[in-house]
Every structure is written in C-alpha cells, then in structure tokens.
C-alpha atoms as a PDB file:
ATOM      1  CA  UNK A   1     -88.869  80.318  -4.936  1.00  0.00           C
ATOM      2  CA  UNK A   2     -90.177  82.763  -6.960  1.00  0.00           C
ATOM      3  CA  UNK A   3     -88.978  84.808 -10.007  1.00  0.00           C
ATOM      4  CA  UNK A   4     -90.526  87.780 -13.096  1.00  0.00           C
ATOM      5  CA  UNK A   5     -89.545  85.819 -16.091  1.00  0.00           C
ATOM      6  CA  UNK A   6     -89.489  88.565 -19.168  1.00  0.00           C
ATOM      7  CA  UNK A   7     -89.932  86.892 -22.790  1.00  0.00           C
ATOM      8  CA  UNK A   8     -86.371  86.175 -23.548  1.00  0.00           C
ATOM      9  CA  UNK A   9     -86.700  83.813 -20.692  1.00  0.00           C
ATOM     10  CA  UNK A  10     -84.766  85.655 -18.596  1.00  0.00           C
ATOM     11  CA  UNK A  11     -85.144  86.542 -14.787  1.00  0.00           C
ATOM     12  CA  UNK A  12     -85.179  89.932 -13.759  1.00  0.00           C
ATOM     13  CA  UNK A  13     -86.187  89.409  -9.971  1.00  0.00           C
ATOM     14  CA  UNK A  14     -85.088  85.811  -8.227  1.00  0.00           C
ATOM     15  CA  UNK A  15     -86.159  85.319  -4.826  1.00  0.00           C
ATOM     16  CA  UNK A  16     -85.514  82.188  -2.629  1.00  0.00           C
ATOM     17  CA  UNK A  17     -84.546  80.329   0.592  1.00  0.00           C
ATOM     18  CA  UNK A  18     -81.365  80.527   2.011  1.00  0.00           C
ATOM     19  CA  UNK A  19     -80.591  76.883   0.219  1.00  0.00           C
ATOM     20  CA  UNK A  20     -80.766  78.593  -2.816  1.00  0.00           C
ATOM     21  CA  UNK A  21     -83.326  78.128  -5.954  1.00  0.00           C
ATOM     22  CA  UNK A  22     -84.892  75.053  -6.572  1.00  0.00           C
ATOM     23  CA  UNK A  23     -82.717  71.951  -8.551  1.00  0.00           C
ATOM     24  CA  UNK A  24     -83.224  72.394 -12.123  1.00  0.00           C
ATOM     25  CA  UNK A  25     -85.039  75.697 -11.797  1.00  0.00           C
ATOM     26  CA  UNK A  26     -83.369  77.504 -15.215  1.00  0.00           C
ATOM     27  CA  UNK A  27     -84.477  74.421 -17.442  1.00  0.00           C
ATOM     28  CA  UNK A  28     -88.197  74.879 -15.624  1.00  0.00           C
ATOM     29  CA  UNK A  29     -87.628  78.375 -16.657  1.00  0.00           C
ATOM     30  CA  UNK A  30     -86.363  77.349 -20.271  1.00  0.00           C
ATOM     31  CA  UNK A  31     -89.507  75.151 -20.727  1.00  0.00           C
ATOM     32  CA  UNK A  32     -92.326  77.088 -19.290  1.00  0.00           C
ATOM     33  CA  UNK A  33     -91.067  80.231 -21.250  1.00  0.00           C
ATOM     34  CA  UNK A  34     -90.963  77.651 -24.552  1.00  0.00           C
ATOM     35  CA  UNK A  35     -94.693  76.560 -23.223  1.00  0.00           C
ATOM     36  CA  UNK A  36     -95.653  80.560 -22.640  1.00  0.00           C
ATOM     37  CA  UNK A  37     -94.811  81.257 -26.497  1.00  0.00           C
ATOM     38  CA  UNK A  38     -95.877  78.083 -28.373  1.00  0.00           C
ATOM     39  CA  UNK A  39     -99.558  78.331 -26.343  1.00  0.00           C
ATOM     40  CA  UNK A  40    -101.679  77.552 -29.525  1.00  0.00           C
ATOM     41  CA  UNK A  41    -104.821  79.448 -27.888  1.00  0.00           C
ATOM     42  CA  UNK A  42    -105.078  83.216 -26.689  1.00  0.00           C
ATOM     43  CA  UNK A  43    -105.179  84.776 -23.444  1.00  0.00           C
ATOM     44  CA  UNK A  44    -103.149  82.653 -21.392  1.00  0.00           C
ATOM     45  CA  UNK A  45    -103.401  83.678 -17.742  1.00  0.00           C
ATOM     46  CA  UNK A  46    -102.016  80.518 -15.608  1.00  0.00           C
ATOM     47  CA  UNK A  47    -100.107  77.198 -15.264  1.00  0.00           C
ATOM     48  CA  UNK A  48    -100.526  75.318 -12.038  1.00  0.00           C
ATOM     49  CA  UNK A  49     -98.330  71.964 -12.222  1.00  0.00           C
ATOM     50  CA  UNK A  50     -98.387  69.561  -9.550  1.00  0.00           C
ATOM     51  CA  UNK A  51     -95.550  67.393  -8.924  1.00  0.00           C
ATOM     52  CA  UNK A  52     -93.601  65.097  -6.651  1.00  0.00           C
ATOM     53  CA  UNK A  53     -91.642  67.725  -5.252  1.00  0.00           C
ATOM     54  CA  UNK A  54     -94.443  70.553  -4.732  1.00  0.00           C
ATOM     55  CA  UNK A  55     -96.226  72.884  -7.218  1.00  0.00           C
ATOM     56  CA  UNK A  56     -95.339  75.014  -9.810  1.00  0.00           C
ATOM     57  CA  UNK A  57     -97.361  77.748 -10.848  1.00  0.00           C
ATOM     58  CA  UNK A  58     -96.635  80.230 -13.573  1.00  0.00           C
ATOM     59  CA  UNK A  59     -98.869  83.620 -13.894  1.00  0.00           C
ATOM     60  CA  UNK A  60     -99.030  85.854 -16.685  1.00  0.00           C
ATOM     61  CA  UNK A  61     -97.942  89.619 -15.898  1.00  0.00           C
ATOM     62  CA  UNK A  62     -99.023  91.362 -19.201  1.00  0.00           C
ATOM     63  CA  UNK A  63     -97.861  90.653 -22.315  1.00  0.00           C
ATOM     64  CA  UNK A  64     -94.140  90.590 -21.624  1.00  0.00           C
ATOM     65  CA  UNK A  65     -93.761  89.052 -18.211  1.00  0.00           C
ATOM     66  CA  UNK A  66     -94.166  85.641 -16.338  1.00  0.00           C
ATOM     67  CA  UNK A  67     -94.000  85.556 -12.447  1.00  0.00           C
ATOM     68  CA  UNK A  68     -93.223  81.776 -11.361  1.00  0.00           C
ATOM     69  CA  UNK A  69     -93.576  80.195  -8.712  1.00  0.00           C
ATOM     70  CA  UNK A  70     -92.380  76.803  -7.247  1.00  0.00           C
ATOM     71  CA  UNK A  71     -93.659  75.884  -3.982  1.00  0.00           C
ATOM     72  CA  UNK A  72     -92.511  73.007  -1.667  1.00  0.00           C
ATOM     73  CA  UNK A  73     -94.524  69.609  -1.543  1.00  0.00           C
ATOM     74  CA  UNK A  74     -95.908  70.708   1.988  1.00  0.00           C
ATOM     75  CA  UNK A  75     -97.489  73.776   0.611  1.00  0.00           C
ATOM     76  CA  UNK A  76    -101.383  73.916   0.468  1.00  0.00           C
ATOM     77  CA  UNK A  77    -102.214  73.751  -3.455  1.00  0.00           C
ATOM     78  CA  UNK A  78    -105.065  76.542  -2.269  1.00  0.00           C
ATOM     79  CA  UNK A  79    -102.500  78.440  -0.299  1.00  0.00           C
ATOM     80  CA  UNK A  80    -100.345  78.631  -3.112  1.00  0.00           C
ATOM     81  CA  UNK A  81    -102.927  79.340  -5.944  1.00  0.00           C
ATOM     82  CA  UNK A  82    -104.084  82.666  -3.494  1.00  0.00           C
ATOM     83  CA  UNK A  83    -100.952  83.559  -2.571  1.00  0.00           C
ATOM     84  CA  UNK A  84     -99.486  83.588  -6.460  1.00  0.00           C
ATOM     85  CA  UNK A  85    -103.255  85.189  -7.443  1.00  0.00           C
ATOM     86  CA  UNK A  86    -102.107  88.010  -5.030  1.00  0.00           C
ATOM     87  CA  UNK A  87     -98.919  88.169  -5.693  1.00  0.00           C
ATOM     88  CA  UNK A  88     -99.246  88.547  -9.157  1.00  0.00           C
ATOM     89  CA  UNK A  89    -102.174  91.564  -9.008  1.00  0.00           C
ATOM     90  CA  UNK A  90     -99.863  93.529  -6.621  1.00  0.00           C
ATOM     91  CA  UNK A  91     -96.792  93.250  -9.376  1.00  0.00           C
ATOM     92  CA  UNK A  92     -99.386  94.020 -12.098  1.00  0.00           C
ATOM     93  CA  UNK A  93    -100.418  96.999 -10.064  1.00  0.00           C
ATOM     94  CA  UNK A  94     -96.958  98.518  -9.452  1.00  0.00           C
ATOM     95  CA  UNK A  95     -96.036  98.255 -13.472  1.00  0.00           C
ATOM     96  CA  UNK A  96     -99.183 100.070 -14.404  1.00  0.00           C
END
C-alpha cells in the first residue's frame, strides 16, 4: 500500500492490492499526519515503524506532502527502506 498524504491528512494518490488498503490504514494516516505536525525538531525527512504486521514507513515530499508506505511482514526492511528512498526522489522529481 502506498499513498501522497497532503497536510490536511488527506490522500491524493492511494495505491494497493487487489484486497484493498491495509486494516486501519486512515487512523495510521490520522496519526502519522498528527506525528508529521507536532515533530518538536526541524527537518523531518523519515519514519520507519516496524510492527507485527510489516513496516510502515512515512517519507517527507517537501513541505506539504507525505508519501506512506506500509509494507507486508515478509518484506525485506532494506528492500523497503530503498524502494520508498526511490520512490520518494522520483515523486519529488516530477513536482519540481
């Protein structure tokens, strides 16, 4: 799963599986946007979050944007922490 999270909190692109987004994905969206604009210290870049069900890793697109990511429990935690890296250069790329 993976979505651009602007800072109301809401998604402008969703992509997932054909089961559908994660369980409980809009309150993980709720929270990480509340964590995103109570972060005491400057220049937040990136939350990885490991947890029972996989990892969760939100990046930093500018000022305004968040792409997350939640990857299954099978996922390589390296895999995941290139693949959002990449991920998120190409999208800050294209809105330059």
């Amino acid at each position: 799963y993976a979505c651009i999270l602007d800072s109301s909190g809401t998604a402008s692109v969703e992509v997932f599986t054909d089961d559908g987004p994660p369980e409980g994905v809009s309150d993980l969206q709720k929270i990480l946007r509340e964590l995103v604009a109570a972060y005491p210290r400057p220049g937040l870049r990136r939350i990885m979050m490991e947890e029972q069900a996989g990892t969760v890793v939100l990046s930093r697109l500018g000022a305004d944007r968040s792409l997350v990511v939640v990857a299954d429990k099978g996922a390589s935690l390296g895999a995941v922490s290139i693949g959002v890296a990449k991920m998120a250069g190409e999208l800050d790329q294209g809105a330059s």
